[in-house]
PDB file of N, CA and C in Angstrom:
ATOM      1  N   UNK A   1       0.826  -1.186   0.000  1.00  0.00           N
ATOM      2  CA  UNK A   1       0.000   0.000   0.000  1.00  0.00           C
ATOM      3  C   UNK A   1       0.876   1.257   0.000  1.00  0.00           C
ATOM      4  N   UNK A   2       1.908   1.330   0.962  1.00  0.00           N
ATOM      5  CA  UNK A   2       2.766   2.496   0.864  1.00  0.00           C
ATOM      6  C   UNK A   2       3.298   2.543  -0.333  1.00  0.00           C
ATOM      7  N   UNK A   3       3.761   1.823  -0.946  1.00  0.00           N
ATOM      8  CA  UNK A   3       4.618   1.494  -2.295  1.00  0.00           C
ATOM      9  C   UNK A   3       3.688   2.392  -3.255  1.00  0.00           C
ATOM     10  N   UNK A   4       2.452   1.740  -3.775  1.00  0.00           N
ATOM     11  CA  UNK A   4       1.181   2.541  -4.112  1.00  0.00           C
ATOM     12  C   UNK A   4       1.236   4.019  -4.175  1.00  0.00           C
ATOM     13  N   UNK A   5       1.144   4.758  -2.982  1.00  0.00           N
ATOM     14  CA  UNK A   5       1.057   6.010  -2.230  1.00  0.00           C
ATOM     15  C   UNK A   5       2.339   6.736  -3.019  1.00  0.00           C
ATOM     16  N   UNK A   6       3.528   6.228  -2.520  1.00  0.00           N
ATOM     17  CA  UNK A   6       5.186   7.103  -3.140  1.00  0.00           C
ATOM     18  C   UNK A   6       4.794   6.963  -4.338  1.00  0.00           C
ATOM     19  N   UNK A   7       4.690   5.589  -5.188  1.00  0.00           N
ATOM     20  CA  UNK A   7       4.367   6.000  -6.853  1.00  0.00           C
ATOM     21  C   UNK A   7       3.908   6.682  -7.186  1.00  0.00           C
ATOM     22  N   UNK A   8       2.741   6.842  -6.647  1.00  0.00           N
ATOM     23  CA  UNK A   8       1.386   7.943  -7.317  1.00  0.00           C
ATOM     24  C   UNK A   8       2.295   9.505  -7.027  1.00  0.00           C
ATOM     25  N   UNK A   9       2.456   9.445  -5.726  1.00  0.00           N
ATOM     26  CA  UNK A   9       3.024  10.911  -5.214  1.00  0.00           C
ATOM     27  C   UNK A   9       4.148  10.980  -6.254  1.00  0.00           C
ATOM     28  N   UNK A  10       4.985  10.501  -6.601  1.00  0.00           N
ATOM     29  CA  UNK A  10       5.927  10.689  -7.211  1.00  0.00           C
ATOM     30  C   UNK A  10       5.803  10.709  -8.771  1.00  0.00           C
ATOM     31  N   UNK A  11       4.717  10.308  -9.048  1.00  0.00           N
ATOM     32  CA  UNK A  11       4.083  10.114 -10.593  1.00  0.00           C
ATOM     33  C   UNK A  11       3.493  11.964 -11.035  1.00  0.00           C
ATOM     34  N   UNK A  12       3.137  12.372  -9.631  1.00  0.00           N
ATOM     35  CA  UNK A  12       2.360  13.156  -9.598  1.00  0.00           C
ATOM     36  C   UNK A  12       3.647  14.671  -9.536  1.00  0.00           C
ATOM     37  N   UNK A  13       4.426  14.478  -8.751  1.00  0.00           N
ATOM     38  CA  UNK A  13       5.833  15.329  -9.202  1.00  0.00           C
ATOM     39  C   UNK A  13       6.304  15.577 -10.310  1.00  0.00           C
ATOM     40  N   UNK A  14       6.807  14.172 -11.138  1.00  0.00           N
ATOM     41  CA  UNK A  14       7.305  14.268 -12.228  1.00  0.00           C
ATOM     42  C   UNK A  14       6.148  15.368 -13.304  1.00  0.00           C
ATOM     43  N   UNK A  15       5.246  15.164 -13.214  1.00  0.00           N
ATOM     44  CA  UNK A  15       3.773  15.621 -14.026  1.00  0.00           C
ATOM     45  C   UNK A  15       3.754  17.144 -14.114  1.00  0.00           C
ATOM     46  N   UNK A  16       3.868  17.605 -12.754  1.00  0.00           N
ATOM     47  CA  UNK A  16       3.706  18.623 -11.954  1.00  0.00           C
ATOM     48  C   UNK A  16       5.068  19.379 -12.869  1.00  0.00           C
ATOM     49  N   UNK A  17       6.642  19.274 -13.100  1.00  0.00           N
ATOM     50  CA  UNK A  17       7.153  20.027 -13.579  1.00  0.00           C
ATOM     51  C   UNK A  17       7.288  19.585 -15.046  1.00  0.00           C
ATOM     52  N   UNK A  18       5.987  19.321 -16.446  1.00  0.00           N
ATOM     53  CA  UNK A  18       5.902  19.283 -17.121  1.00  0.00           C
ATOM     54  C   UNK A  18       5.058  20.394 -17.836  1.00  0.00           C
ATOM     55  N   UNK A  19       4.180  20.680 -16.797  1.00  0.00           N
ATOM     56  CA  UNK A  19       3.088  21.640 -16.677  1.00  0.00           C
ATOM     57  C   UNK A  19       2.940  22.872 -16.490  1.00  0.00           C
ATOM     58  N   UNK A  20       2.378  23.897 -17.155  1.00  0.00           N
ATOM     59  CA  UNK A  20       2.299  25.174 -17.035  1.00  0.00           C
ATOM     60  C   UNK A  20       2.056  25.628 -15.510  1.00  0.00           C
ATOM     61  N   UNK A  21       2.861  26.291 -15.043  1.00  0.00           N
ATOM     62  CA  UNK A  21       2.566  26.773 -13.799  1.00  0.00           C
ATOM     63  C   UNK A  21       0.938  27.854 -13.436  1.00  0.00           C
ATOM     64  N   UNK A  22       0.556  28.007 -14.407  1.00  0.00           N
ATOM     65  CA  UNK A  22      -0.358  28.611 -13.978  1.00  0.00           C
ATOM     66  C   UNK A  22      -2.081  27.909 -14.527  1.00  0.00           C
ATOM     67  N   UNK A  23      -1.931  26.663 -15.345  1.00  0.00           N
ATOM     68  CA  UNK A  23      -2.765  25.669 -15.240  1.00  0.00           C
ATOM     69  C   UNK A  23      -3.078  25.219 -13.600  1.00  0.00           C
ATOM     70  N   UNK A  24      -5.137  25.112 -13.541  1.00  0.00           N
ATOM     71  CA  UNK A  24      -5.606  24.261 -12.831  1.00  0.00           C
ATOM     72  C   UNK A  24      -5.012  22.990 -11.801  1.00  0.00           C
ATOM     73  N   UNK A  25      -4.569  22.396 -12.822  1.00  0.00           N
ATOM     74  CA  UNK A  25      -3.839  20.965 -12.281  1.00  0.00           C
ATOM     75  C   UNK A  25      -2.507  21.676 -11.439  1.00  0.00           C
ATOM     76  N   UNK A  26      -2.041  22.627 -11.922  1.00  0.00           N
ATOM     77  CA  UNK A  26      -0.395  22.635 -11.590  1.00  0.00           C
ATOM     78  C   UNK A  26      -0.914  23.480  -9.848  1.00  0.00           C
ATOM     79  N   UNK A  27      -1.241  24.499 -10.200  1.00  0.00           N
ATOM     80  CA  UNK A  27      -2.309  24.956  -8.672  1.00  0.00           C
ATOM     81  C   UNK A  27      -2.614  23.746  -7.660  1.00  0.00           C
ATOM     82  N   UNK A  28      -3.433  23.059  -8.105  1.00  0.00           N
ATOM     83  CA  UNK A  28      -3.865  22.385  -7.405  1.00  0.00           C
ATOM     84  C   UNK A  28      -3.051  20.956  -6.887  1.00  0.00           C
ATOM     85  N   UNK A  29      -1.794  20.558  -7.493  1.00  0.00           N
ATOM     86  CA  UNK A  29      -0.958  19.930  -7.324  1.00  0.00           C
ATOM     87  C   UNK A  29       0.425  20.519  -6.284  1.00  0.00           C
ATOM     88  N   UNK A  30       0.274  21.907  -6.308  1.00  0.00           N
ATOM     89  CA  UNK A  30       1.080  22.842  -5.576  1.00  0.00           C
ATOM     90  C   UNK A  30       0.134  23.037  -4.098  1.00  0.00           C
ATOM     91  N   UNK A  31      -1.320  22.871  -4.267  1.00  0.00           N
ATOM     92  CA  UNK A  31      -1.161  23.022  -2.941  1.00  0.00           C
ATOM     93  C   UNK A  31      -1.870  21.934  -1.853  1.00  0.00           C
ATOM     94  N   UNK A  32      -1.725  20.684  -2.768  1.00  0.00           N
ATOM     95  CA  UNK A  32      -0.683  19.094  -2.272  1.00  0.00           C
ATOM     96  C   UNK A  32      -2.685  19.321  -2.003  1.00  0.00           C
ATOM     97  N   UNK A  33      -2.991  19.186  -3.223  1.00  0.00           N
ATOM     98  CA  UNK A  33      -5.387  18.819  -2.980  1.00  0.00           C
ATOM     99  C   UNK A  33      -4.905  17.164  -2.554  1.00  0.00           C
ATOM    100  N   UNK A  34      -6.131  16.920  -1.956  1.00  0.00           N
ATOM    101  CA  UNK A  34      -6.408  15.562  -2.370  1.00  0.00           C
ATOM    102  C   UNK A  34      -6.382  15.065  -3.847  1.00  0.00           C
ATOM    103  N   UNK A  35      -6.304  13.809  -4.083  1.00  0.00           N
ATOM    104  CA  UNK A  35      -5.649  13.129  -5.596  1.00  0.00           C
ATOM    105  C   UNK A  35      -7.319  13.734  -6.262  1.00  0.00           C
ATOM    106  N   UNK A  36      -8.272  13.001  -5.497  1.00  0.00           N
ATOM    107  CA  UNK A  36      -9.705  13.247  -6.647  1.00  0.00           C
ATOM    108  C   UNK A  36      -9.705  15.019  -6.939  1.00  0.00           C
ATOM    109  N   UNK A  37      -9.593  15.685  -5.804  1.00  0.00           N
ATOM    110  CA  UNK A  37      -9.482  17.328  -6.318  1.00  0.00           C
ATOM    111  C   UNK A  37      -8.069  17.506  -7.697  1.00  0.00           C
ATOM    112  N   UNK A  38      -7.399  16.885  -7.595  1.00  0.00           N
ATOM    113  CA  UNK A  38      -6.317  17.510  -8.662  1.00  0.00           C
ATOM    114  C   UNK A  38      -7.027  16.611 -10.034  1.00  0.00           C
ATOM    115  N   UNK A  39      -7.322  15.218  -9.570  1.00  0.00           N
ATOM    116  CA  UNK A  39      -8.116  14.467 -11.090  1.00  0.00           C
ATOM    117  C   UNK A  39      -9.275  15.322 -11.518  1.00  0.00           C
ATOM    118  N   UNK A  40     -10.171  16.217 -10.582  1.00  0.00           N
ATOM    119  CA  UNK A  40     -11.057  16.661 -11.380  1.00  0.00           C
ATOM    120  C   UNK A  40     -10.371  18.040 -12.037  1.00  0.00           C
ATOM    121  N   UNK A  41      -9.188  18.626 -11.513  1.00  0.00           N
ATOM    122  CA  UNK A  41      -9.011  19.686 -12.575  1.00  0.00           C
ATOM    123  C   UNK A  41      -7.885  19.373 -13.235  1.00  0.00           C
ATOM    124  N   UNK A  42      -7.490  17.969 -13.425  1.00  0.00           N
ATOM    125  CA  UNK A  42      -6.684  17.841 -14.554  1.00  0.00           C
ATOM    126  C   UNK A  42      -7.775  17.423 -15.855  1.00  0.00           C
ATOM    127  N   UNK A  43      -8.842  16.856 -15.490  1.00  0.00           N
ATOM    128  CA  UNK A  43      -9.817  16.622 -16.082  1.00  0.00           C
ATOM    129  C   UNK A  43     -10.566  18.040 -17.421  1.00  0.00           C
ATOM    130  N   UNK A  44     -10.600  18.976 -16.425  1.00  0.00           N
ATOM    131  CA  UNK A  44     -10.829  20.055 -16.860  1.00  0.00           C
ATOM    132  C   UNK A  44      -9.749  20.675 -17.542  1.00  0.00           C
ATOM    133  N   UNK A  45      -8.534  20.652 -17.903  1.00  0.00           N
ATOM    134  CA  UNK A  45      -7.496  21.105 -18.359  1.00  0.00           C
ATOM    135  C   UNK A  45      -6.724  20.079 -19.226  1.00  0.00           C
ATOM    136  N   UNK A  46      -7.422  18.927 -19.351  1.00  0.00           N
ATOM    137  CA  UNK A  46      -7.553  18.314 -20.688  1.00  0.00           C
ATOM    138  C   UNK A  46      -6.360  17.318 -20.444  1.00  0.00           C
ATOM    139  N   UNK A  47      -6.035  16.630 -19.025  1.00  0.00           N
ATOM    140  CA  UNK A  47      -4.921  15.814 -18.954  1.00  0.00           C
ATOM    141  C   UNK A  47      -5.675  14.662 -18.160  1.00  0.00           C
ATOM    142  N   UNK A  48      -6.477  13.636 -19.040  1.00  0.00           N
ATOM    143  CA  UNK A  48      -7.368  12.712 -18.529  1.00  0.00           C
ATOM    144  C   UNK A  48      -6.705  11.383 -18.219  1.00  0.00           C
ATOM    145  N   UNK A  49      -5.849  11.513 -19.133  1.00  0.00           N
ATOM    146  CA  UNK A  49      -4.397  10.564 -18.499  1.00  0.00           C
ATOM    147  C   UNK A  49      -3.997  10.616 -17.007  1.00  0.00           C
ATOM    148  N   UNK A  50      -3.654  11.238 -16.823  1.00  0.00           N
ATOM    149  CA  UNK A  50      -3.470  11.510 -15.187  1.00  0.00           C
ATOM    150  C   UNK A  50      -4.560  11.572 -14.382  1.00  0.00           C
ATOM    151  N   UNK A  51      -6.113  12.403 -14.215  1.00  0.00           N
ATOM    152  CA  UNK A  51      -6.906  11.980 -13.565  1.00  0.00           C
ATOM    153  C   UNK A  51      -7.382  10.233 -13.625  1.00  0.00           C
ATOM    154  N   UNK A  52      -7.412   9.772 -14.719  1.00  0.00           N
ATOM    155  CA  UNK A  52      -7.538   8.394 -14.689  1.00  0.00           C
ATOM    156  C   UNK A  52      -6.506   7.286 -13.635  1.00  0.00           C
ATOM    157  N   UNK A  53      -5.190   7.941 -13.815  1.00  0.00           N
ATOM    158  CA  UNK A  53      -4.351   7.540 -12.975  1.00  0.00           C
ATOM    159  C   UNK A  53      -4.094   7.789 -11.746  1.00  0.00           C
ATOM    160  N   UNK A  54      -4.740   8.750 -11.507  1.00  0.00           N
ATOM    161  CA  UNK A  54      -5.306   9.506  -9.760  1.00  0.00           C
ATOM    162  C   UNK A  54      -6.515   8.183  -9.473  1.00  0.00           C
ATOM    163  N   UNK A  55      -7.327   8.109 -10.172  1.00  0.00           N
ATOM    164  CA  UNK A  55      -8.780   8.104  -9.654  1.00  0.00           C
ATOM    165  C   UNK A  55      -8.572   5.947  -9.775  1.00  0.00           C
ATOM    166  N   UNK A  56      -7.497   5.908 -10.347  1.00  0.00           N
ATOM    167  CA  UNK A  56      -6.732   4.055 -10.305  1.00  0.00           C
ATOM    168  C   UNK A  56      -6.507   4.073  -8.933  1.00  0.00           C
ATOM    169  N   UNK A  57      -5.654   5.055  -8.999  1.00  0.00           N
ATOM    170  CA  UNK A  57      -4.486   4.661  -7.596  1.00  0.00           C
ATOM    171  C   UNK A  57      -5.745   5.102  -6.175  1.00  0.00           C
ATOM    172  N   UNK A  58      -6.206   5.710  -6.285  1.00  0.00           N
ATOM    173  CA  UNK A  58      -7.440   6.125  -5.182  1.00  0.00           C
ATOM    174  C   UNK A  58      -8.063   4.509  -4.838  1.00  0.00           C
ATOM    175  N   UNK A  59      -8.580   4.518  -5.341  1.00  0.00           N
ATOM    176  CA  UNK A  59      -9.207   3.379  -5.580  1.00  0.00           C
ATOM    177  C   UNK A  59      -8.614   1.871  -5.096  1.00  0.00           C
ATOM    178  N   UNK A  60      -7.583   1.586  -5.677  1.00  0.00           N
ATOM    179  CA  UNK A  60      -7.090   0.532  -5.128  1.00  0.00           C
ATOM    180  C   UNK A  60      -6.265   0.803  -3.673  1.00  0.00           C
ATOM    181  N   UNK A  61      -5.807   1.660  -3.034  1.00  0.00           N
ATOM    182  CA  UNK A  61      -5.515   1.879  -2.043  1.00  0.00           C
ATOM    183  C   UNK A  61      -6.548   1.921  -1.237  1.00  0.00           C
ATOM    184  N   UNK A  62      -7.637   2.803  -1.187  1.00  0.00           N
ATOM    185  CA  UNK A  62      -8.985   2.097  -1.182  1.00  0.00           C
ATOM    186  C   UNK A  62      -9.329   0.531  -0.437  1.00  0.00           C
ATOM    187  N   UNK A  63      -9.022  -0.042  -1.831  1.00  0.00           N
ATOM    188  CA  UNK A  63      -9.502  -1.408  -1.695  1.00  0.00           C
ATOM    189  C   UNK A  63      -8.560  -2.415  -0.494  1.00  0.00           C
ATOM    190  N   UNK A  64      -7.279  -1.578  -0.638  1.00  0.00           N
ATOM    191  CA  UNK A  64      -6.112  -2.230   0.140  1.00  0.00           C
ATOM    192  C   UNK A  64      -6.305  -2.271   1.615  1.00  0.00           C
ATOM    193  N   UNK A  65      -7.173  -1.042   1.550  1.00  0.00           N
ATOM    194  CA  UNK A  65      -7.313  -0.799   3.744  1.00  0.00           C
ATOM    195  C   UNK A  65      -8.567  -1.593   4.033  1.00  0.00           C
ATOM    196  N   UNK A  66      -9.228  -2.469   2.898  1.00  0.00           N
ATOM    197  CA  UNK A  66     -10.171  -3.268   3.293  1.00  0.00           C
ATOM    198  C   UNK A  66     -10.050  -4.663   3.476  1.00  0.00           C
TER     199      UNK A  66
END
């Protein structure tokens, strides 16, 4: 599960300095949202790749504490 958690977080870094600093996602990745808050405005800013990969990793971590 931790393993999970660093990937994503770290998936989510790399992403973060690809990105226009003043895009939705990059905001909201700067001020460390929850994963579903940054998937819905990467969603909106047209990077559905990554909310999909937020809203994976949610999910099965999720499933892991059950």
């Amino acid at each position: 599960m931790q393993h999970l958690f660093i990937q994503t977080e770290a998936m989510l870094y790399a992403f973060r300095k690809r990105i226009p600093m003043d895009c939705k996602t990059a905001k909201s990745i700067d001020r460390n949202d929850p994963w579903d808050r940054v998937a819905m405005f990467a969603k909106d800013d047209g990077f559905i790749d990554l909310a999909e990969q937020l809203e994976q990793s949610k999910h099965q971590l999720l499933e892991e504490m059950h």
